[in-house]
C-alpha atoms as a PDB file:
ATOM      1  CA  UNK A   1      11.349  -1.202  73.387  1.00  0.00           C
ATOM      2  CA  UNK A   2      14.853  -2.084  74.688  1.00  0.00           C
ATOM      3  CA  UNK A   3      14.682  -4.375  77.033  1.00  0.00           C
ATOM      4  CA  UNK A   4      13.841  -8.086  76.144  1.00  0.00           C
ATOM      5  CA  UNK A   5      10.357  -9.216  76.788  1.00  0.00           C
ATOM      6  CA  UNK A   6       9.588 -12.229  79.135  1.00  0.00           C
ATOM      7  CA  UNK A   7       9.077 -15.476  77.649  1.00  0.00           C
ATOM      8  CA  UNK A   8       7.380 -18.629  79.646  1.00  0.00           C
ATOM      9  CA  UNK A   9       9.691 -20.304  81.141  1.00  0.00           C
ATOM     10  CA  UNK A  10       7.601 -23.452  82.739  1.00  0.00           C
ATOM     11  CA  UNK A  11      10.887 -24.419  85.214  1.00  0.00           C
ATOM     12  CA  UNK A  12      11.895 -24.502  88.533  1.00  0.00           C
ATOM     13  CA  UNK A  13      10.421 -21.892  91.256  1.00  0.00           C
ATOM     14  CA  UNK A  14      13.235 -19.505  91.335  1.00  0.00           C
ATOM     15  CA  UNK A  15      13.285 -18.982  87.728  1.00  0.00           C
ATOM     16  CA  UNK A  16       9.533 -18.482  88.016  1.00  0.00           C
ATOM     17  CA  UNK A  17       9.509 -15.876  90.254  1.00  0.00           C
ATOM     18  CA  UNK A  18      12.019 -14.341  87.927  1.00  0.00           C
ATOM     19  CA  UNK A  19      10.065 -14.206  85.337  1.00  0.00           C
ATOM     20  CA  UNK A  20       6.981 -12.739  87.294  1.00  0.00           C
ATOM     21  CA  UNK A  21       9.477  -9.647  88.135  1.00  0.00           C
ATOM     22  CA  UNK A  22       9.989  -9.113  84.408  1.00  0.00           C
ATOM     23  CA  UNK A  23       7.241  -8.916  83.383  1.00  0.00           C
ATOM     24  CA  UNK A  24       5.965  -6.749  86.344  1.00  0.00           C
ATOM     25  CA  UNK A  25       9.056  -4.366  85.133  1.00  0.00           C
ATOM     26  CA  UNK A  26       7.547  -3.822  81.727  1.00  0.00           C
ATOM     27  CA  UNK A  27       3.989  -3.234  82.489  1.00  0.00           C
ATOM     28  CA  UNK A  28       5.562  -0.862  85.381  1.00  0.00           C
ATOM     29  CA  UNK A  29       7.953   0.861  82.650  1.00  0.00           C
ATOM     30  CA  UNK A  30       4.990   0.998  80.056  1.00  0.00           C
ATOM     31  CA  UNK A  31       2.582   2.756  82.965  1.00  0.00           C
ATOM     32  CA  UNK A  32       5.732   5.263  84.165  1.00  0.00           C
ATOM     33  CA  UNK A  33       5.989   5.858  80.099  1.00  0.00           C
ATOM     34  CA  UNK A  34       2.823   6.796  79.775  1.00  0.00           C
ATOM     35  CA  UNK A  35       2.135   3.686  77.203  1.00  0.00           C
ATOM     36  CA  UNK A  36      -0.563   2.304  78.988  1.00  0.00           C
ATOM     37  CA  UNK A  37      -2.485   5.827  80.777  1.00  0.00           C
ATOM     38  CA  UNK A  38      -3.950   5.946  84.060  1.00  0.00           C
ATOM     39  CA  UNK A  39      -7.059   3.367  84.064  1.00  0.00           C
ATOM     40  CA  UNK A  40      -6.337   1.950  80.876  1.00  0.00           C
ATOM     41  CA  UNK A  41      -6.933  -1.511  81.292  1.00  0.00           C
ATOM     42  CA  UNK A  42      -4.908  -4.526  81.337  1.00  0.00           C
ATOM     43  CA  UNK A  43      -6.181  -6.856  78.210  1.00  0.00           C
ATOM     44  CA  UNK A  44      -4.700 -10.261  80.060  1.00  0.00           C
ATOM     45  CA  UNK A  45      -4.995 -12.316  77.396  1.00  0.00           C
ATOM     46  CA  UNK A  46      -3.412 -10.059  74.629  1.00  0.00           C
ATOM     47  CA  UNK A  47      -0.798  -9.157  77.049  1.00  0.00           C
ATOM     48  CA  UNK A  48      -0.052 -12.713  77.666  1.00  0.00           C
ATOM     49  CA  UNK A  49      -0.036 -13.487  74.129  1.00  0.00           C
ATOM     50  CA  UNK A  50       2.319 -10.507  73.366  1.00  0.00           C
ATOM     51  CA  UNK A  51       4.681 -11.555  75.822  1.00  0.00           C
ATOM     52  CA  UNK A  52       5.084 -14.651  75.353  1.00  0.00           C
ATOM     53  CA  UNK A  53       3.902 -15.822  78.504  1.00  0.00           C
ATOM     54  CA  UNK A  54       1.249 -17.965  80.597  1.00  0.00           C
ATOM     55  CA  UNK A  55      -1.322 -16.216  82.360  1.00  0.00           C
ATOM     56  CA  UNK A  56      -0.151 -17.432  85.486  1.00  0.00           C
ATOM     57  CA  UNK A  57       2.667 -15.928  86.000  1.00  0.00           C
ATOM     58  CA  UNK A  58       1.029 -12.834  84.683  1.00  0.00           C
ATOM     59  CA  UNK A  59      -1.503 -12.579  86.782  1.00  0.00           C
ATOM     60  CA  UNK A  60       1.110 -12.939  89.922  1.00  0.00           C
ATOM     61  CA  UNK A  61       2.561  -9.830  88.307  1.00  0.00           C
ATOM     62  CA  UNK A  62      -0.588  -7.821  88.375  1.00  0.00           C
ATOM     63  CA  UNK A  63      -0.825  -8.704  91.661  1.00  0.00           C
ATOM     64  CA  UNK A  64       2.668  -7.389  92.483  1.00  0.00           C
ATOM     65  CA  UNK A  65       2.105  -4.255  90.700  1.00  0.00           C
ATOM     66  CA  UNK A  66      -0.813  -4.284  92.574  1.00  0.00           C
ATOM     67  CA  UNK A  67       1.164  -3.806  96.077  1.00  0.00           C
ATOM     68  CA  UNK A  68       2.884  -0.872  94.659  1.00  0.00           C
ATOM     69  CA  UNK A  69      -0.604   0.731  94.051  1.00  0.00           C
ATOM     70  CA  UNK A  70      -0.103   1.183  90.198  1.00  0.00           C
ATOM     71  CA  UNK A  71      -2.566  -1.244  89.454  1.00  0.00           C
ATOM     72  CA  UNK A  72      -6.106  -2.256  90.227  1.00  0.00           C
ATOM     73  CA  UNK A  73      -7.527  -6.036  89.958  1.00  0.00           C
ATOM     74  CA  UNK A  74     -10.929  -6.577  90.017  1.00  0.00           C
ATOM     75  CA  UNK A  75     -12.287 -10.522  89.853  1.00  0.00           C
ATOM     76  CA  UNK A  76     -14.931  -9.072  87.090  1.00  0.00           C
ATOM     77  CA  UNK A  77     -13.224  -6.496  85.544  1.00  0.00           C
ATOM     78  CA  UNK A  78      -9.752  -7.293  85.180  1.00  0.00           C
ATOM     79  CA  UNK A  79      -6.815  -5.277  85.439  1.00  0.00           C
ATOM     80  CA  UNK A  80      -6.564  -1.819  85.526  1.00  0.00           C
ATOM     81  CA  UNK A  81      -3.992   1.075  85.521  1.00  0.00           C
ATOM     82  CA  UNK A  82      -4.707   3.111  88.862  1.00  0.00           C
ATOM     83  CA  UNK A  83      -7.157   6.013  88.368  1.00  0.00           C
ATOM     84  CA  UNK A  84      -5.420   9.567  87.636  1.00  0.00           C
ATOM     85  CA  UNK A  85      -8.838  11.389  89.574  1.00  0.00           C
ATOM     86  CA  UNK A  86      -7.569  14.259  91.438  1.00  0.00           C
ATOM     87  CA  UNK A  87      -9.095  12.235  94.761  1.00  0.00           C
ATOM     88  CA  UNK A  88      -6.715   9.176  94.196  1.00  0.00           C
ATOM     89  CA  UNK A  89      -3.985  11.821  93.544  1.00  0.00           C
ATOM     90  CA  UNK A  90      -4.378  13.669  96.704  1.00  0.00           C
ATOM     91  CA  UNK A  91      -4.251  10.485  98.960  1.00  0.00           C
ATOM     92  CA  UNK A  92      -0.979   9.753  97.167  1.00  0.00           C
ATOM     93  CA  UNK A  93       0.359  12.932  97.465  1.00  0.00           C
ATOM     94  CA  UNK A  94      -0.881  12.545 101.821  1.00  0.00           C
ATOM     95  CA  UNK A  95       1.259   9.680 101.806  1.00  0.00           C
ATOM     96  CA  UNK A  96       4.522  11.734  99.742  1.00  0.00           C
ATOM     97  CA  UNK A  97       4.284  14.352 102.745  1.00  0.00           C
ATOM     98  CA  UNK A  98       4.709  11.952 105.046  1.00  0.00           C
ATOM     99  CA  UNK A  99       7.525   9.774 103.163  1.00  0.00           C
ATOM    100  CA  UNK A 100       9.852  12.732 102.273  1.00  0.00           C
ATOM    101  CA  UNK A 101       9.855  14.473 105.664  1.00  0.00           C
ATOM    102  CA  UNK A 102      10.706  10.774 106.786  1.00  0.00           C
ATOM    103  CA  UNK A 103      13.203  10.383 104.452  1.00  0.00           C
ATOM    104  CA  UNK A 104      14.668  13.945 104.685  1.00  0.00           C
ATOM    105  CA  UNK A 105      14.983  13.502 108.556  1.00  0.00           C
ATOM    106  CA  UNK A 106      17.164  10.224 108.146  1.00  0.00           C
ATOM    107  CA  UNK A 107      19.316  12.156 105.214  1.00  0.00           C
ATOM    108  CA  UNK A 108      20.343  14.609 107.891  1.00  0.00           C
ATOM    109  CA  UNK A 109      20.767  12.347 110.349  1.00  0.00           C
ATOM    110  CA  UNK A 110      23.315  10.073 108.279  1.00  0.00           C
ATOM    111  CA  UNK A 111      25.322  13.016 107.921  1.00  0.00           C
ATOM    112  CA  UNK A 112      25.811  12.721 104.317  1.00  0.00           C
ATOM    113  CA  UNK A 113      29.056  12.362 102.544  1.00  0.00           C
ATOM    114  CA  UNK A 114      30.586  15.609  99.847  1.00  0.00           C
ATOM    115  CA  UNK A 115      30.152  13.584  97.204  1.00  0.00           C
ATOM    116  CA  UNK A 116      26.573  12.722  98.340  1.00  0.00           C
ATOM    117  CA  UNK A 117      26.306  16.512  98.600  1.00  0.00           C
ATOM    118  CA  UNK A 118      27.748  17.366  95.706  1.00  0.00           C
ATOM    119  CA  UNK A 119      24.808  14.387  93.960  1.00  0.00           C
ATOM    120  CA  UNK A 120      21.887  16.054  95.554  1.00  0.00           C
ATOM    121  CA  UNK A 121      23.264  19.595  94.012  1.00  0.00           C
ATOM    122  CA  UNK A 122      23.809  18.040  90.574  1.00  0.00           C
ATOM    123  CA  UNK A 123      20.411  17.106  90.463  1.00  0.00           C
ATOM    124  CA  UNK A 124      18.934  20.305  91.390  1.00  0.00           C
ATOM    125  CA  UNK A 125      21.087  22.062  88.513  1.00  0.00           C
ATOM    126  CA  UNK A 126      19.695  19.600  86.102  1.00  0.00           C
ATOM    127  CA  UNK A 127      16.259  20.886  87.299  1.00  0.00           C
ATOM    128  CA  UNK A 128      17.321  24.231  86.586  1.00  0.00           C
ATOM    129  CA  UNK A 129      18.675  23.415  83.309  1.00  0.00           C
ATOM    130  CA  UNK A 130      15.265  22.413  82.309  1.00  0.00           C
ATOM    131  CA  UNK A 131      13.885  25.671  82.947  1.00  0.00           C
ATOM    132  CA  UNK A 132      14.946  27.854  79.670  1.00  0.00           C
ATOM    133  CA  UNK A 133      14.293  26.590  77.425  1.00  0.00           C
ATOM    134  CA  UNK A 134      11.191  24.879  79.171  1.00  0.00           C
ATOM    135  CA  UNK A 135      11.064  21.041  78.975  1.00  0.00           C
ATOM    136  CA  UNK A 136       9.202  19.633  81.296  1.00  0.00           C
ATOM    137  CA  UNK A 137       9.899  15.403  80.550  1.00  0.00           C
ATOM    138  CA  UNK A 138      13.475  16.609  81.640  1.00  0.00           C
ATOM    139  CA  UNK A 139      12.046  18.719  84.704  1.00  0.00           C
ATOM    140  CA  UNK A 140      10.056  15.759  86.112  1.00  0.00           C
ATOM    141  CA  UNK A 141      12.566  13.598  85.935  1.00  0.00           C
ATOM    142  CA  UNK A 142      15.156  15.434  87.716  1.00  0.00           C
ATOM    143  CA  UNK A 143      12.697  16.259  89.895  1.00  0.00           C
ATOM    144  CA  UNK A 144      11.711  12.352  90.488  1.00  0.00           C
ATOM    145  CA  UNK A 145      15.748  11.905  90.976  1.00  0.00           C
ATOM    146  CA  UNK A 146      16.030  13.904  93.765  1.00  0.00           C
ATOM    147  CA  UNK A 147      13.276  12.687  95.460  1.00  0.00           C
ATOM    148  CA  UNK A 148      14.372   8.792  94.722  1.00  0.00           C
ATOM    149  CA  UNK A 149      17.998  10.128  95.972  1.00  0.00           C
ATOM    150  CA  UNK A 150      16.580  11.430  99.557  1.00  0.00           C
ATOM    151  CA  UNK A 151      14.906   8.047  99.846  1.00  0.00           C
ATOM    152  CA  UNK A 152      18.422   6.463  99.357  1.00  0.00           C
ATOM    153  CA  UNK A 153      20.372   8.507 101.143  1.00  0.00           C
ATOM    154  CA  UNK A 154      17.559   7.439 104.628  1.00  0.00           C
ATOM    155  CA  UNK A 155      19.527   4.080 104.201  1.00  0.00           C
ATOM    156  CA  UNK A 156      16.491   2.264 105.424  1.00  0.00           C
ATOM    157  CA  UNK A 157      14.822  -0.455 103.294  1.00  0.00           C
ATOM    158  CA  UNK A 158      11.167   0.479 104.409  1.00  0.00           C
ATOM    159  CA  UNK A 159      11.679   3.983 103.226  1.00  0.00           C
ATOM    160  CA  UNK A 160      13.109   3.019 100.231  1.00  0.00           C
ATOM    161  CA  UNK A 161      10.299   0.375  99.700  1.00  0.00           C
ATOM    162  CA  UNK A 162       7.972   2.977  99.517  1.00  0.00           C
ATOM    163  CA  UNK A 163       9.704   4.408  95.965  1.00  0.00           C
ATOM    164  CA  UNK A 164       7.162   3.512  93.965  1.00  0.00           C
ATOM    165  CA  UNK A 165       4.734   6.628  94.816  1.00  0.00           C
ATOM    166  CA  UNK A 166       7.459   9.008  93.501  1.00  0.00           C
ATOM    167  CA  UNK A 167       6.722   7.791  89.859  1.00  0.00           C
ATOM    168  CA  UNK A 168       3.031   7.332  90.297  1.00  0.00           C
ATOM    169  CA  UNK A 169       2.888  10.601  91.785  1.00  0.00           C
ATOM    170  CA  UNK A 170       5.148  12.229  89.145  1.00  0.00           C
ATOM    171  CA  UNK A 171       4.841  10.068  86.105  1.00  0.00           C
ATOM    172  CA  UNK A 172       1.636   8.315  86.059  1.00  0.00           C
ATOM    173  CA  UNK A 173      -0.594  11.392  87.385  1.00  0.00           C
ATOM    174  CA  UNK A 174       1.038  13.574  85.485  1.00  0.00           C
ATOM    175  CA  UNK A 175      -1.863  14.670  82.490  1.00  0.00           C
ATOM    176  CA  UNK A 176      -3.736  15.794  86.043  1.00  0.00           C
ATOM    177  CA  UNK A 177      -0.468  17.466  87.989  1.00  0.00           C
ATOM    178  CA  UNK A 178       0.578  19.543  84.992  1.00  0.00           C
ATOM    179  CA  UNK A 179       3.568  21.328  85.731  1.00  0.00           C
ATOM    180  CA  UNK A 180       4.079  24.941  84.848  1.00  0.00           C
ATOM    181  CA  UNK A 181       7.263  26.614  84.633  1.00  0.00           C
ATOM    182  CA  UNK A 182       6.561  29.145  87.677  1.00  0.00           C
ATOM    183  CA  UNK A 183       5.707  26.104  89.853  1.00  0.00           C
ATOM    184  CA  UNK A 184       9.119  24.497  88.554  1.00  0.00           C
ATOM    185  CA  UNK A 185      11.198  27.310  89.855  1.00  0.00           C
ATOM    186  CA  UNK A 186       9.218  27.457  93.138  1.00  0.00           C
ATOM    187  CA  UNK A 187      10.030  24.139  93.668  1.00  0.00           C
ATOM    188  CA  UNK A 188      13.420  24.213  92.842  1.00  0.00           C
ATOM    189  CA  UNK A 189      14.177  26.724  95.515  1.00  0.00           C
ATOM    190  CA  UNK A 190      12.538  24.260  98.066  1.00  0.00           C
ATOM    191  CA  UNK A 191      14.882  21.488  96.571  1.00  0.00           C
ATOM    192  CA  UNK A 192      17.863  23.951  97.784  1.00  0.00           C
ATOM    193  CA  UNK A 193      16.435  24.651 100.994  1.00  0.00           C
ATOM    194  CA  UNK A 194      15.866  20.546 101.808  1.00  0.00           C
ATOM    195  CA  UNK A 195      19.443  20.158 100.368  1.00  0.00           C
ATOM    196  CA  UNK A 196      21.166  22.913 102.544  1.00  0.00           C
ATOM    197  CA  UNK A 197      19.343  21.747 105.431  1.00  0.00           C
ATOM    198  CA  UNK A 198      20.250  17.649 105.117  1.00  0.00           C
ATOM    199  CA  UNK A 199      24.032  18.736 104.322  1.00  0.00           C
ATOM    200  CA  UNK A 200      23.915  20.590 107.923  1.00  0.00           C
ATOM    201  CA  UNK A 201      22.243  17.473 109.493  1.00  0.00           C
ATOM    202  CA  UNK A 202      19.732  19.655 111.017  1.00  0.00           C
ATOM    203  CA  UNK A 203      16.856  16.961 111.170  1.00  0.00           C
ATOM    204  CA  UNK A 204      14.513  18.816 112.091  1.00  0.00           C
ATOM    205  CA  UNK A 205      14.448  21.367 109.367  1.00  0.00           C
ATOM    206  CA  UNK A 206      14.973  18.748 106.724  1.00  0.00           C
ATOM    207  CA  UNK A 207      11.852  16.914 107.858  1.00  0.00           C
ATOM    208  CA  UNK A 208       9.969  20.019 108.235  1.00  0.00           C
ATOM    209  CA  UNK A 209      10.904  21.555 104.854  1.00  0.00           C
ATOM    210  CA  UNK A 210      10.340  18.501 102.775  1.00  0.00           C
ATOM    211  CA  UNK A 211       7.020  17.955 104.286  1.00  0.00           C
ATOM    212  CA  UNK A 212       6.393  21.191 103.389  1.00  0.00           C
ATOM    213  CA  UNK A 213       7.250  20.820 100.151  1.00  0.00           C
ATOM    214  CA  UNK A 214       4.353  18.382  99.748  1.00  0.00           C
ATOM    215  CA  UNK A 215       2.350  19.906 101.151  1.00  0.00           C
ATOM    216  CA  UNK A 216       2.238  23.168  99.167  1.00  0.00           C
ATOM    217  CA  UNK A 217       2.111  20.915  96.118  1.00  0.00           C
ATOM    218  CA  UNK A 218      -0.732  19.187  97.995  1.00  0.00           C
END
């Protein structure tokens, strides 16, 4: 991969907890990527010894990712990658309803600025461009990118703390959520209605129509 991998750095507690965040960000890039599937689990000790790393500080990133709810730790089992069941994906997907409508709502409120506008549009059209010919890889992530950029534009850190679902929901479940082209372009439209609605500031609709959104998914 590109980015650097982690090496032990037995120092001061700063540089520590530096080191627990990168390694958290490659097991969290290798679960978005697919590399390591939904409850594949976590070999600690040939992780450790692949990254160059302690288990200490590895463990402390398990339990980070853990907080995010991409991972699983169980004292006798290990690590694991959170289950892709279709139960697990539907309590996710509860919580999503609940987050964009939230997030939607403060986008209208903030009154967003053209250019923000003219973001939130760009996105969608990448969405459509991924229509014909089909790809989906480039469909989902569009479609995680104007999620991620609702949560933003809510300018509130506990909304935006709550990013993490959009990949699980979109990345890591995706061999269960299989998306079809015909849901794409339903979707899509809903994308322009959320948009139209947050560039009028009309709360109320934004919040209702991105909950929605969810919930047909749902």
């Amino acid at each position: 991969m590109s980015r650097r991998e982690p090496h032990d750095r037995r120092t001061s507690p700063g540089r520590r907890a530096g080191l627990v965040d990168e390694i958290a960000s490659v097991i969290r890039e290798r679960i978005y990527s697919q590399r390591y599937p939904p409850a594949a689990h976590l070999r600690q000790e040939a992780l450790a010894t692949e990254l160059g790393v302690s288990r200490t500080p590895l463990r402390e990133a398990f339990r980070l990712l853990e907080q995010e709810g991409l991972v699983r730790v169980d004292p006798h089992q290990g690590a694991r990658v959170v289950s892709g069941d279709l139960d697990t994906l539907l309590q996710a997907y509860e919580l999503r309803a609940v987050l964009d409508g939230l997030a939607a709502r403060l986008a209208a409120r903030n009154h967003p600025t053209p250019r923000q506008c003219r973001e939130l549009r760009a996105i969608i059209a990448a969405q459509e461009a991924a229509l014909d010919p089909w790809d989906a890889r480039a469909y989902t992530g569009a479609n995680v990118d104007f999620h991620q950029f609702l949560l933003h534009m809510s300018r509130n850190d506990f909304v935006l703390a709550q990013a993490p679902i959009l990949q699980m929901t979109a990345q890591v479940f995706a061999p269960v959520a299989l998306v079809e082209p015909e849901t794409a372009r339903r979707a899509i439209a809903e994308h322009r209605a959320i948009a139209d609605a947050v560039e009028a500031a009309d709360e109320h609709a934004a919040e209702k129509l991105a909950r929605g959104h969810i919930e047909a998914t749902i």
